[in-house]
C-alpha atoms as a PDB file:
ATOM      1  CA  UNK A   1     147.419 104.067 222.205  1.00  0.00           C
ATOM      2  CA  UNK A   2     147.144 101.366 220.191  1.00  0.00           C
ATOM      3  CA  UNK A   3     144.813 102.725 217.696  1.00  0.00           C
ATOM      4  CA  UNK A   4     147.053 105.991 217.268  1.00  0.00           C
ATOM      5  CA  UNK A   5     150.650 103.595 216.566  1.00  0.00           C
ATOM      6  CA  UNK A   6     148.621 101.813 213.769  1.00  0.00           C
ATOM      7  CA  UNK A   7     147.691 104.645 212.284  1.00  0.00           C
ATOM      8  CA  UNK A   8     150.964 106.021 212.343  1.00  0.00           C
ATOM      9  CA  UNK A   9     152.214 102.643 210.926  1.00  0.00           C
ATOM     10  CA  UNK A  10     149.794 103.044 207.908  1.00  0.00           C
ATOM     11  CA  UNK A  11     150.857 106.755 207.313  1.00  0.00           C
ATOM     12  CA  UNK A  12     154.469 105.853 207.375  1.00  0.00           C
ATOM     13  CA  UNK A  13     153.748 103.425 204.463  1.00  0.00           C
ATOM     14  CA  UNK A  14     151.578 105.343 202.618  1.00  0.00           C
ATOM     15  CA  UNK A  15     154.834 108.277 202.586  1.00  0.00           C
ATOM     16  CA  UNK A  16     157.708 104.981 201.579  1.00  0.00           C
ATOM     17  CA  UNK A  17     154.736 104.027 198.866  1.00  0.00           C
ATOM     18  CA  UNK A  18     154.574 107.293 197.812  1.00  0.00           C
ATOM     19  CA  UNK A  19     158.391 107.622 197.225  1.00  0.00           C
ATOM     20  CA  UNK A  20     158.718 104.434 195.621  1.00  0.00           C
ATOM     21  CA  UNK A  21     156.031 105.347 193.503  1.00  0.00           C
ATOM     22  CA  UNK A  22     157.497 108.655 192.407  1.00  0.00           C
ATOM     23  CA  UNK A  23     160.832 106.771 191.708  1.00  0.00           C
ATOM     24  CA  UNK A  24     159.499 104.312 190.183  1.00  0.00           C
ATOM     25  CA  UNK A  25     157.939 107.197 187.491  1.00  0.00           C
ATOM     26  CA  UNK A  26     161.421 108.471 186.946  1.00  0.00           C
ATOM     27  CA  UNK A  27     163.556 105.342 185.676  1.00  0.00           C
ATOM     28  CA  UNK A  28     166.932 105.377 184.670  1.00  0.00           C
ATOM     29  CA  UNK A  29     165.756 105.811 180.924  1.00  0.00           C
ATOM     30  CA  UNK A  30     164.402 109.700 181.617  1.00  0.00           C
ATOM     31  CA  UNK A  31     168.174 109.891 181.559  1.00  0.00           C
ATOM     32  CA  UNK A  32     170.132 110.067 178.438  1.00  0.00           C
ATOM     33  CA  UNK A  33     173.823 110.101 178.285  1.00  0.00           C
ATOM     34  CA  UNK A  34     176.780 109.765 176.009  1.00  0.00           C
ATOM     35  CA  UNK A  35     180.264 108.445 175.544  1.00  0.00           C
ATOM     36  CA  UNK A  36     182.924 110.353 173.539  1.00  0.00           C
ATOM     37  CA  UNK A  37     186.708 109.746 173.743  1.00  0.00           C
ATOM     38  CA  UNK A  38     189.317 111.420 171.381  1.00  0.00           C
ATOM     39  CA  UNK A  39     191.620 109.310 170.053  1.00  0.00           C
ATOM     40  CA  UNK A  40     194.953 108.526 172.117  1.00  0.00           C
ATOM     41  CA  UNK A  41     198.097 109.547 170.114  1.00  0.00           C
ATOM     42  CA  UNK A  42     201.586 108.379 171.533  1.00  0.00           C
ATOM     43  CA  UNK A  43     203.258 110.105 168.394  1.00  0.00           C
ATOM     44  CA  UNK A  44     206.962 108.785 167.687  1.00  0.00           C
ATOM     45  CA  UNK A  45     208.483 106.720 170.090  1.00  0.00           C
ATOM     46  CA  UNK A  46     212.194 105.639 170.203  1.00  0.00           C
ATOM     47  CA  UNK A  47     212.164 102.459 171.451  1.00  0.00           C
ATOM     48  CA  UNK A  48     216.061 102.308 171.462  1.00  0.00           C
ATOM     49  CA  UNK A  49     216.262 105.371 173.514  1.00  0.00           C
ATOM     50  CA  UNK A  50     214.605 102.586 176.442  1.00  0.00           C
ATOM     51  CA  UNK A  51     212.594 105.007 177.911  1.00  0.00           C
ATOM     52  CA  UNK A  52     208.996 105.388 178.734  1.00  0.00           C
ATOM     53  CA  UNK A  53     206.645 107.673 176.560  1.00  0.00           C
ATOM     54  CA  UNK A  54     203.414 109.030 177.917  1.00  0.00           C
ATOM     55  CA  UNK A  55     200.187 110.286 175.915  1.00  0.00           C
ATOM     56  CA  UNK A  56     196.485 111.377 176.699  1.00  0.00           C
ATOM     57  CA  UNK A  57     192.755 111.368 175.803  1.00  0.00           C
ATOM     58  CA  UNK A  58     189.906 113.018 177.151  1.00  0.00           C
ATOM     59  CA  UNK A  59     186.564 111.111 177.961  1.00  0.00           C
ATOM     60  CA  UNK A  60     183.369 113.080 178.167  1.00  0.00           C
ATOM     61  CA  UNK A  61     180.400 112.791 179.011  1.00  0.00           C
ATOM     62  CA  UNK A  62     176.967 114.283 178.017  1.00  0.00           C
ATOM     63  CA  UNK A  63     173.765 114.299 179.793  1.00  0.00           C
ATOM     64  CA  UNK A  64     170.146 115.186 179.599  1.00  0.00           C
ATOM     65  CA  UNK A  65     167.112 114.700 181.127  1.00  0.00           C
ATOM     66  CA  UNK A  66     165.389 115.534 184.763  1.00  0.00           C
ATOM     67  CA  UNK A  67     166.830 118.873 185.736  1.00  0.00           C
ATOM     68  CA  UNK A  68     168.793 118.847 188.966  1.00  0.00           C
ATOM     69  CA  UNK A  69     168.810 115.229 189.156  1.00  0.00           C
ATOM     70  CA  UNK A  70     172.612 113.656 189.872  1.00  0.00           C
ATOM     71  CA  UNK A  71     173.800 111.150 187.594  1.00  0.00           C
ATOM     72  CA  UNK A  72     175.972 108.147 188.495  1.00  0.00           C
ATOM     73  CA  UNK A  73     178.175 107.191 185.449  1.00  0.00           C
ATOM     74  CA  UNK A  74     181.168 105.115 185.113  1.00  0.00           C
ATOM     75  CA  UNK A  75     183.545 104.402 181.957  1.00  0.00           C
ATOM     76  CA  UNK A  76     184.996 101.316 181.406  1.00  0.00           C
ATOM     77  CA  UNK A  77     187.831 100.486 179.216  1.00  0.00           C
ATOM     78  CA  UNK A  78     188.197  97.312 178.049  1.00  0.00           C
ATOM     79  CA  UNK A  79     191.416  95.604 176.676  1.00  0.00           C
ATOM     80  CA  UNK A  80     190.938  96.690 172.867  1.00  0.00           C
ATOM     81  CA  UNK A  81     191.193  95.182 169.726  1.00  0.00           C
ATOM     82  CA  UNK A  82     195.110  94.515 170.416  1.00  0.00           C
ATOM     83  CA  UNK A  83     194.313  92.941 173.906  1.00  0.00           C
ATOM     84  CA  UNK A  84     196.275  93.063 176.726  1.00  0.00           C
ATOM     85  CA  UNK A  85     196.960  90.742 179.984  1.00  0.00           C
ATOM     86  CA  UNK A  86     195.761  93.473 182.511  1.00  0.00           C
ATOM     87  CA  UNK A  87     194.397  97.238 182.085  1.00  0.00           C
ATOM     88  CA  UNK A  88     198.359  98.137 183.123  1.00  0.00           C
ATOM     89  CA  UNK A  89     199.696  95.593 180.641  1.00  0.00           C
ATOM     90  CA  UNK A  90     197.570  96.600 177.109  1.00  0.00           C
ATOM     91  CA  UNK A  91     199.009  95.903 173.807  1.00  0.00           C
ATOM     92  CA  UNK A  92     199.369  97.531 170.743  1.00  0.00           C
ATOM     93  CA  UNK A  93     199.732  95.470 166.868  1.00  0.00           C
ATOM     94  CA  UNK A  94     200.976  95.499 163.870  1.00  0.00           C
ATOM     95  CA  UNK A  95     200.356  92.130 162.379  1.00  0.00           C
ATOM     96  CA  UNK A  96     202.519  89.840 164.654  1.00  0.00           C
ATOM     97  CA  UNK A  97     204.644  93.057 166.056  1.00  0.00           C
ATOM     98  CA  UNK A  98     203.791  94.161 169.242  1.00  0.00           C
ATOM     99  CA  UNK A  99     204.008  97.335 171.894  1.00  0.00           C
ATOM    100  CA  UNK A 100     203.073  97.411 175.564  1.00  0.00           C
ATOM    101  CA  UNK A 101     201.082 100.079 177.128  1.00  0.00           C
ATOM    102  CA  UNK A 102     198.633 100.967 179.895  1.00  0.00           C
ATOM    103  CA  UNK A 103     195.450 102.760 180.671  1.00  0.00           C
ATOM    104  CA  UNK A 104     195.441 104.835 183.832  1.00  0.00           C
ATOM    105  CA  UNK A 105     193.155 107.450 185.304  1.00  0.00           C
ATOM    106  CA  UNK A 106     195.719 109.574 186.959  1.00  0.00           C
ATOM    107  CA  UNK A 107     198.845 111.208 185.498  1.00  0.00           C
ATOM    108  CA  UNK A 108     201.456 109.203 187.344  1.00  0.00           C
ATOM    109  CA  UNK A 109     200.107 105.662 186.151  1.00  0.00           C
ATOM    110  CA  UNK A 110     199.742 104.363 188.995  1.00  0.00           C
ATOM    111  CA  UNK A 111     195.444 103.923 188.627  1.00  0.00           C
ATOM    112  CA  UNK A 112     195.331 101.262 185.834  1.00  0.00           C
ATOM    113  CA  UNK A 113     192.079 102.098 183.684  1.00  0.00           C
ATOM    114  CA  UNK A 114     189.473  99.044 183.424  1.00  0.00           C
ATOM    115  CA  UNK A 115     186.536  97.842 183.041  1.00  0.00           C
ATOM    116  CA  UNK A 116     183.673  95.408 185.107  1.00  0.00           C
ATOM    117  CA  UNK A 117     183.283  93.212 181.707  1.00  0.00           C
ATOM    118  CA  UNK A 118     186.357  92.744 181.875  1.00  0.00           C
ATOM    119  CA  UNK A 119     187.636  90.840 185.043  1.00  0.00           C
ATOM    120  CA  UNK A 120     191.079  89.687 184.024  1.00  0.00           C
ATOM    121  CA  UNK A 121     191.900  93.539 183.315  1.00  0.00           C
ATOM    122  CA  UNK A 122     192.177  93.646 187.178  1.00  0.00           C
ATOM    123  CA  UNK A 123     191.248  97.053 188.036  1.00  0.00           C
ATOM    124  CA  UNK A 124     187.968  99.246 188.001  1.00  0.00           C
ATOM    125  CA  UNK A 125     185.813 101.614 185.985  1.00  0.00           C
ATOM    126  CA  UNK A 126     186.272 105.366 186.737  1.00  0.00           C
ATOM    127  CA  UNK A 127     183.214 106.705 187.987  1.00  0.00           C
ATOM    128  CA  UNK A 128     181.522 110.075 188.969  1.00  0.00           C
ATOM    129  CA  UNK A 129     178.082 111.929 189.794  1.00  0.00           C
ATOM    130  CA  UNK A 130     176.803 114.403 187.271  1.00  0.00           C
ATOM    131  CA  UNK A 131     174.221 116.797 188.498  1.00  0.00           C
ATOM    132  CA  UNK A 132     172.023 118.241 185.590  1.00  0.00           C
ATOM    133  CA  UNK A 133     171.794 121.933 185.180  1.00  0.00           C
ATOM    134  CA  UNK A 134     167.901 123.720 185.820  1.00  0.00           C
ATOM    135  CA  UNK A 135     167.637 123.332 182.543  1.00  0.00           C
ATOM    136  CA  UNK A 136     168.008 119.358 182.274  1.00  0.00           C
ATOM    137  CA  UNK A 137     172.047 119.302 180.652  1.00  0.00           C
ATOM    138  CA  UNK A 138     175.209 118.641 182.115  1.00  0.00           C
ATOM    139  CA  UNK A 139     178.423 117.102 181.076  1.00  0.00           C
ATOM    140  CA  UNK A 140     181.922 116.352 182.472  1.00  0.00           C
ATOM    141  CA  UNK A 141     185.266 115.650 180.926  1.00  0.00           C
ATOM    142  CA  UNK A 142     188.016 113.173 182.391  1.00  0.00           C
ATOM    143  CA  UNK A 143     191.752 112.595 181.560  1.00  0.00           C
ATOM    144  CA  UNK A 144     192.253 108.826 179.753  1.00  0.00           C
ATOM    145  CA  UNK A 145     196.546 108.853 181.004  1.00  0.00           C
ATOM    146  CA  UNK A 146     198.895 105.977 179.010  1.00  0.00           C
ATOM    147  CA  UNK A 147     201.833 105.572 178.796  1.00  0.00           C
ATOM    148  CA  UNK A 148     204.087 103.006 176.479  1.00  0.00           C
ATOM    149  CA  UNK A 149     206.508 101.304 178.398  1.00  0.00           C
ATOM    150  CA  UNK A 150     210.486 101.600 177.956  1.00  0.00           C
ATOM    151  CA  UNK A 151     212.099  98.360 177.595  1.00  0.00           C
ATOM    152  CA  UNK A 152     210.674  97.652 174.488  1.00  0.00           C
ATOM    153  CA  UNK A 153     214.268  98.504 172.316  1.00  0.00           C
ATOM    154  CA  UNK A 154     213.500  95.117 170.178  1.00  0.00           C
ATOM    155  CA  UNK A 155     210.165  96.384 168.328  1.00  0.00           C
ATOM    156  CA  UNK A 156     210.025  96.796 164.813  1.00  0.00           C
ATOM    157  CA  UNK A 157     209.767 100.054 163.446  1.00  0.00           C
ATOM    158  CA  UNK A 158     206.198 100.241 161.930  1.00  0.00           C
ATOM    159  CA  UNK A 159     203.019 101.911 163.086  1.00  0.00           C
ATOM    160  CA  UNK A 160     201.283 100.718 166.282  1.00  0.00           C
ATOM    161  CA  UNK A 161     197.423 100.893 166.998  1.00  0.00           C
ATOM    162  CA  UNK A 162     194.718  99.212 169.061  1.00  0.00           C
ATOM    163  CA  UNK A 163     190.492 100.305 168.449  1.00  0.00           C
ATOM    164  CA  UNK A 164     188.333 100.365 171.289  1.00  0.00           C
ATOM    165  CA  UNK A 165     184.772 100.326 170.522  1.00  0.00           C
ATOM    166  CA  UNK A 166     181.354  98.295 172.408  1.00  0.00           C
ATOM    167  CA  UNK A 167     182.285  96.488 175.463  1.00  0.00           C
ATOM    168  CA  UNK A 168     185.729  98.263 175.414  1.00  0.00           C
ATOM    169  CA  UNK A 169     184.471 101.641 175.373  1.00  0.00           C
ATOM    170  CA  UNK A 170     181.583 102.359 177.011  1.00  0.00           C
ATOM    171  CA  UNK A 171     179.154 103.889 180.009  1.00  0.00           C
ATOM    172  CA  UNK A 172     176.967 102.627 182.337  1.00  0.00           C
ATOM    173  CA  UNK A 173     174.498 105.161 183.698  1.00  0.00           C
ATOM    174  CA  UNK A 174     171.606 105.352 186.126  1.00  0.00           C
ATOM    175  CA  UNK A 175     169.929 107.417 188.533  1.00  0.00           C
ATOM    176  CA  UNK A 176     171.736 105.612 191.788  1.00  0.00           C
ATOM    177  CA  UNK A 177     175.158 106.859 192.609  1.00  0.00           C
ATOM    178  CA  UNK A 178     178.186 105.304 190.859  1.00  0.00           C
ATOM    179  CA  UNK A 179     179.429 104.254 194.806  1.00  0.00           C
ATOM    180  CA  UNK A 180     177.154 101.871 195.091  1.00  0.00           C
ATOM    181  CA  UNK A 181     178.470 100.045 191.899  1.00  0.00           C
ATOM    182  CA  UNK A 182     178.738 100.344 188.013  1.00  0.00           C
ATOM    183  CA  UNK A 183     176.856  96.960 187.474  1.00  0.00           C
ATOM    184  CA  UNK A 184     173.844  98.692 189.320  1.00  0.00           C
ATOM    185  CA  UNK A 185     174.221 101.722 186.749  1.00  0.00           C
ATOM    186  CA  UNK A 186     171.984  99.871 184.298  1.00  0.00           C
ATOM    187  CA  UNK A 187     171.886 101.477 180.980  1.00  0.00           C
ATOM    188  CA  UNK A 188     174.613 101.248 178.849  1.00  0.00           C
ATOM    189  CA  UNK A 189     176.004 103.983 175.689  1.00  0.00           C
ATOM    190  CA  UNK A 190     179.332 102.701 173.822  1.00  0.00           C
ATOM    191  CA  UNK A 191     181.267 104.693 171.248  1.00  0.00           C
ATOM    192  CA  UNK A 192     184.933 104.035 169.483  1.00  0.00           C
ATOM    193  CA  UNK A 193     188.414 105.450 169.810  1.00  0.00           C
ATOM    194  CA  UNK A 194     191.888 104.558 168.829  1.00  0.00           C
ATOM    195  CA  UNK A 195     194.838 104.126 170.682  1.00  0.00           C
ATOM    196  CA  UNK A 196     198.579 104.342 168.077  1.00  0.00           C
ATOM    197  CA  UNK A 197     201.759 105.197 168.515  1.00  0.00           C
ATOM    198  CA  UNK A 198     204.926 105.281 166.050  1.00  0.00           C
ATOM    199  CA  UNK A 199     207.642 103.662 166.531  1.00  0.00           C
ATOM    200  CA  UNK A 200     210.016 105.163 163.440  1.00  0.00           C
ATOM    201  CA  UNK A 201     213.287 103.843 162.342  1.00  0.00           C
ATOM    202  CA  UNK A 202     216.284 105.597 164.216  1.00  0.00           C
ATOM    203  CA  UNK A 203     220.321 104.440 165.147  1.00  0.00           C
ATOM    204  CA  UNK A 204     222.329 106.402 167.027  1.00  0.00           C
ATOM    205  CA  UNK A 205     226.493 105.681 167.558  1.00  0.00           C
ATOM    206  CA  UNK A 206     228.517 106.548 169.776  1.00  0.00           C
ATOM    207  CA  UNK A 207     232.766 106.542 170.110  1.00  0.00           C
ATOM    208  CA  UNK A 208     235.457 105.441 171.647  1.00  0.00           C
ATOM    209  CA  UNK A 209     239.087 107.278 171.368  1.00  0.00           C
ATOM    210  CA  UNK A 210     241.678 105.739 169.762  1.00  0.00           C
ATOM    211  CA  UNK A 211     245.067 105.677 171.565  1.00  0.00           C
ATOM    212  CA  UNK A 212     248.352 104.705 170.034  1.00  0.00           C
ATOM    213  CA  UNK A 213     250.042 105.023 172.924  1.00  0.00           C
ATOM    214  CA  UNK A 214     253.567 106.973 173.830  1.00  0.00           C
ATOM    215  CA  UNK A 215     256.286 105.859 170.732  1.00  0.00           C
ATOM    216  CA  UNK A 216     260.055 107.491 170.926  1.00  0.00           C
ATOM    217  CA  UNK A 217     261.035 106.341 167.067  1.00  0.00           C
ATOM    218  CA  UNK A 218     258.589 105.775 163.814  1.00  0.00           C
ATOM    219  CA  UNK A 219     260.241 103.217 162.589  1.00  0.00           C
ATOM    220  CA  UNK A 220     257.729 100.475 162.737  1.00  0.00           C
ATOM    221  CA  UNK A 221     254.231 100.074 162.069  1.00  0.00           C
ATOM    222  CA  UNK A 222     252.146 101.207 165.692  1.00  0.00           C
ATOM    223  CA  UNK A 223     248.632  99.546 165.595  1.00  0.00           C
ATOM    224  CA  UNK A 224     246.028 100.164 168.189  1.00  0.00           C
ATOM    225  CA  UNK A 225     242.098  99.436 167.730  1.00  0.00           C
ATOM    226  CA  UNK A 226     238.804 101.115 169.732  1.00  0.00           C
ATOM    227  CA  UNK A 227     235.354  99.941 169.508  1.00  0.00           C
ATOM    228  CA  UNK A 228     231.684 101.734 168.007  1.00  0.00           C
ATOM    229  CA  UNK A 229     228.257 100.822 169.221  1.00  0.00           C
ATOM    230  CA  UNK A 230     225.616 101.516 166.875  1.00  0.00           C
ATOM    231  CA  UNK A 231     222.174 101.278 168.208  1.00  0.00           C
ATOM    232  CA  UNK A 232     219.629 101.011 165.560  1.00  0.00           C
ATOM    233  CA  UNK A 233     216.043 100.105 165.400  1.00  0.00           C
ATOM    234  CA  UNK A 234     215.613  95.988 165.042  1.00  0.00           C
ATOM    235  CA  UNK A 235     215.737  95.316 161.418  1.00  0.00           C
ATOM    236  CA  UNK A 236     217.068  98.730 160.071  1.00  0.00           C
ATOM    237  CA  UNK A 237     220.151  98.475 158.037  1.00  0.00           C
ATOM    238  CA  UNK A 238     222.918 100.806 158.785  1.00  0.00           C
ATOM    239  CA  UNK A 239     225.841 102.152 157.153  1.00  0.00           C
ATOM    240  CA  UNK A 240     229.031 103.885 159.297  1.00  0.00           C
ATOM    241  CA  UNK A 241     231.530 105.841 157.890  1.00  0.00           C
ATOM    242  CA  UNK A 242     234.170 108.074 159.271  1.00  0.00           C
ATOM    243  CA  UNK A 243     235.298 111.235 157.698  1.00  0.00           C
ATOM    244  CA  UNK A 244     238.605 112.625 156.710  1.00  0.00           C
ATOM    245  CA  UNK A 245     239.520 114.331 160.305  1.00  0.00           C
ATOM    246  CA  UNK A 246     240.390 117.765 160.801  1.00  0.00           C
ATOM    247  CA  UNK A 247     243.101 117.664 158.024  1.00  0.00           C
ATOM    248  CA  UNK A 248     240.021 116.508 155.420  1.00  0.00           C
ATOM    249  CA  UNK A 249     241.883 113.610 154.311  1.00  0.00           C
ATOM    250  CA  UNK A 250     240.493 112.042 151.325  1.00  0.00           C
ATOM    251  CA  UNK A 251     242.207 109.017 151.286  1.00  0.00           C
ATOM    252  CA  UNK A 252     241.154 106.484 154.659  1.00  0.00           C
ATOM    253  CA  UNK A 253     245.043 105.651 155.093  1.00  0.00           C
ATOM    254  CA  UNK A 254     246.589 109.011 155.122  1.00  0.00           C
ATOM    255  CA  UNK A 255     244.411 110.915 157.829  1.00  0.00           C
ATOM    256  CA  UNK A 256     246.880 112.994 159.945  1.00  0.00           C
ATOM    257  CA  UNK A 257     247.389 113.832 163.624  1.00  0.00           C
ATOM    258  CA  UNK A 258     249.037 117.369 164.482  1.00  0.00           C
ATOM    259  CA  UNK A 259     251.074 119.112 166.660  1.00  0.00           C
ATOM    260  CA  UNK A 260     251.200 122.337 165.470  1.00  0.00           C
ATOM    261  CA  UNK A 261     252.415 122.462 162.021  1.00  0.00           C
ATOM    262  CA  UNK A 262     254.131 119.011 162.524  1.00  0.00           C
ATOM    263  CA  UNK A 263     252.134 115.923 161.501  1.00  0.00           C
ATOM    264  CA  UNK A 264     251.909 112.153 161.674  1.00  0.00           C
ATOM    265  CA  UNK A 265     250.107 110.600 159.153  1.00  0.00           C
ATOM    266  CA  UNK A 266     248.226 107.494 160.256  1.00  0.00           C
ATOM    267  CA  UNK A 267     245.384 105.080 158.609  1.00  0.00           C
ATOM    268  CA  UNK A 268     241.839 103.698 159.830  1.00  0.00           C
ATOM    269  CA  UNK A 269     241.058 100.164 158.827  1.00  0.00           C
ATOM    270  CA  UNK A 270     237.593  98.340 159.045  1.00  0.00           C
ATOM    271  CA  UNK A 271     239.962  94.862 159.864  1.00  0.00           C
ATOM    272  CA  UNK A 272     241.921  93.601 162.263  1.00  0.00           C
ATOM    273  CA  UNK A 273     244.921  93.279 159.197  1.00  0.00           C
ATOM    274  CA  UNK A 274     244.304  96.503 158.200  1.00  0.00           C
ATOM    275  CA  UNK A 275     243.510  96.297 154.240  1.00  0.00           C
ATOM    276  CA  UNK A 276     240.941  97.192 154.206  1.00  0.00           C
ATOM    277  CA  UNK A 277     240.459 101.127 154.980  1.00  0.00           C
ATOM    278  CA  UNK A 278     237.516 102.653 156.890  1.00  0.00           C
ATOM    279  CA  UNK A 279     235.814 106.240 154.901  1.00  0.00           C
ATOM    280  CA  UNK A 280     233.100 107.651 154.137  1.00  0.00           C
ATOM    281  CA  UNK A 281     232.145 106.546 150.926  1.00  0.00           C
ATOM    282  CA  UNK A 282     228.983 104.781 151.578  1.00  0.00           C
ATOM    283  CA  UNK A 283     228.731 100.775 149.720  1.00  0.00           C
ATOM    284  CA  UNK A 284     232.565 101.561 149.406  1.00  0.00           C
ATOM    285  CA  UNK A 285     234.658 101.513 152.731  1.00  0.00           C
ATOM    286  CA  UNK A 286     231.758 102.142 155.487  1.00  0.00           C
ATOM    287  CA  UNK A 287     230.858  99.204 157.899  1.00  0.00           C
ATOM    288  CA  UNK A 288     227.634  98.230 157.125  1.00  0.00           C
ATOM    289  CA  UNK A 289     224.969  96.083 159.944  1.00  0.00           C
ATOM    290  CA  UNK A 290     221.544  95.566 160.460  1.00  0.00           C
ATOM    291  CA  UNK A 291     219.832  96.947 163.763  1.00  0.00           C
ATOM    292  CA  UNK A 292     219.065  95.015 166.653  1.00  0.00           C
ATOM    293  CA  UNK A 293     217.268  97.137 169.029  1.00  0.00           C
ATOM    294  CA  UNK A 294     220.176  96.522 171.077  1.00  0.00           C
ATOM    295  CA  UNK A 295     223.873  98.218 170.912  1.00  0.00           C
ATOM    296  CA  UNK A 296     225.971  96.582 168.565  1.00  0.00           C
ATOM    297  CA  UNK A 297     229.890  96.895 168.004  1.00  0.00           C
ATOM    298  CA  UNK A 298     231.951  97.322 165.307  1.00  0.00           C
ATOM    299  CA  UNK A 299     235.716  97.914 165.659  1.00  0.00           C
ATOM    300  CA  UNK A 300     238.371 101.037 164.210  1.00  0.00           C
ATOM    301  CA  UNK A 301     241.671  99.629 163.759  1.00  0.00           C
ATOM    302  CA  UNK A 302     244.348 101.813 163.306  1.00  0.00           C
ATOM    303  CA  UNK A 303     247.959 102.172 162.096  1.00  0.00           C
ATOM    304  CA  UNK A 304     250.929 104.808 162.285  1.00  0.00           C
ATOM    305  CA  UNK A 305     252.791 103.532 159.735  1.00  0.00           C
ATOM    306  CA  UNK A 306     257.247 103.630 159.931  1.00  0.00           C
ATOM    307  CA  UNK A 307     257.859 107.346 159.371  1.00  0.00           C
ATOM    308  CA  UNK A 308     260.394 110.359 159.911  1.00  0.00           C
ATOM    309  CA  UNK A 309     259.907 111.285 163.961  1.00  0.00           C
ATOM    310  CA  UNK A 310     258.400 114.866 164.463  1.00  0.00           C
ATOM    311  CA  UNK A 311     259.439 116.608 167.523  1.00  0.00           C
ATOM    312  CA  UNK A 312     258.182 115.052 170.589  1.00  0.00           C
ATOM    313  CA  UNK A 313     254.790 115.615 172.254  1.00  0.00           C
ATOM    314  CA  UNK A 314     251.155 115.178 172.043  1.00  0.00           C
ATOM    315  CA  UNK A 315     249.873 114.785 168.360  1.00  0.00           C
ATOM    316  CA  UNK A 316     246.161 113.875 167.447  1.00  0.00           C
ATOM    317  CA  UNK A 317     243.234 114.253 165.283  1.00  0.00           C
ATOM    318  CA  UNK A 318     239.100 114.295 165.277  1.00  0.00           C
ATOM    319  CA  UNK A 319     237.166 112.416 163.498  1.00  0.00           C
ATOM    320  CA  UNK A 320     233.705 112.522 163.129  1.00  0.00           C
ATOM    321  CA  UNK A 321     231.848 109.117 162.809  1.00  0.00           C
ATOM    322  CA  UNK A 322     228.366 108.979 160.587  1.00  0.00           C
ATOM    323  CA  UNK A 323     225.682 106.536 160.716  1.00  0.00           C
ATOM    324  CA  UNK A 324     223.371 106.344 157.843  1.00  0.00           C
ATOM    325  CA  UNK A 325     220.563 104.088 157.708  1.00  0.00           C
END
């Protein structure tokens, strides 16, 4: 008895020897694989608009070597040339200028992207098996998700970008499976991508209506005022003007509100002591600013001045307000 356990011993590690020696012949290096990533392009974003803007790239993956044989890949993403504080948290330059953006594997963002040479990043590689074809190939193709951040209504408008390339963009490969860990997938491919977005110079107004309130007699100047908020881009400079109304009044202080065929002519002033008129005419009577990011406001004053007294009732006018910038 024995004799027959000892020889079942040796048998049993002749068979382990014999596997270890047949993976031992077939090292990660029989494998070849490589890294290519399209560039991620967030296009135009409105960063006054204060809302998020999402974008994509697709990672694959090529393989060759051993037929049948599964890979175990992962690809990391590093922080990029324009850094970031974590792989939710990346950021893109323009000299000093800066926009905020994240990496994620899934399309709700809620997988940040990262990479194990990157620790700080806080979050993982992405990582899959690739079984080769019979004849030795294979390939896969993931979804790279970002997204730039709303809240951002203060960035210049300029052009945006970050480069990934080594470290930042890269696979580790091997013949073990990716869940036992990337840092045991021991051969490594890189390549390069980009990562830009837009953000182009925009403003956008909107009104308030002007109400003079309920008069019986014209025979005294009626003021009222009412407020616009521009919103333009941080540094763009803006121009608004306000057209004639619907009576095409070329002169600022003789616009005129109707009732029918009855009229009251009134004026729109850019001050609070109304001289000086509010039109159209742009480096003429048109309030000019420079964006903040932020909405801004300017003030309409208006006057009725004395007049004959139409009939009674509900008189007005519309008047279309222009930004230029």
């Amino acid at each position: 008895m024995p004799i027959g356990f000892r020889i079942l011993a040796l048998c049993l590690w002749a068979v382990l020897a014999v596997a270890g020696s047949l993976l031992a012949s077939a090292p990660a290096t029989a494998q070849s694989c490589s890294l290519s990533i399209t560039p991620l392009v967030f296009g135009d974003v409105d960063v006054t608009a204060n809302a998020q803007v999402n974008g994509a790239a697709t990672a694959t993956v090529s393989c060759s070597g051993l037929a049948l044989l599964p890979v175990g890949v992962c690809i990391e993403l590093g922080p990029g040339a324009g850094g970031g504080t974590s792989a939710a948290n990346r950021t893109l330059t323009n000299g000093t200028n800066q926009l905020s953006y994240g990496l994620f594997s899934d399309a709700a963002a809620s997988i940040p992207w990262g990479s194990g040479a990157w620790p700080a990043g806080g979050a993982s590689a992405v990582g899959f098996n690739l079984t080769l074809s019979a004849s030795g190939t294979g390939s896969r193709s993931v979804t790279i998700y970002g997204r730039v951040y709303g809240g951002q209504a203060t960035a210049a408008p300029v052009p945006y970008a970050s480069s990934f390339s080594g470290a930042d963009a890269r696979i580790r490969y091997g013949l073990l499976s990716f869940l036992l860990g990337c840092d045991l997938l021991t051969v490594v491919q890189s390549t390069s991508f980009t990562v830009s977005a837009n953000v182009p110079a925009t403003c956008r107004v909107t009104t308030s209506d002007l109400n003079f309130g309920s008069v019986g007699v014209l025979n005294a100047p009626q003021d009222a005022f009412t407020t616009l908020a521009p919103t333009c881009t941080n540094g763009t400079a803006y121009q608004i003007g306000l057209n004639g109304g619907l009576s095409g009044a070329t002169n600022p202080t003789l616009r005129r509100m109707t009732k029918g065929a009855e009229a009251i002519t009134y004026g729109l002033y850019r001050d609070n002591a109304r001289s000086q008129p509010f039109g159209s005419t742009l480096g003429l009577d048109t309030v000019t600013g420079i964006g903040s990011g932020l909405a801004q406001t300017s003030y309409v004053y208006g006057r009725v001045p004395a007049q004959a007294t139409p009939s009674p009732g509900p008189y007005a006018d519309t008047i279309q307000a222009t930004v230029t910038y």
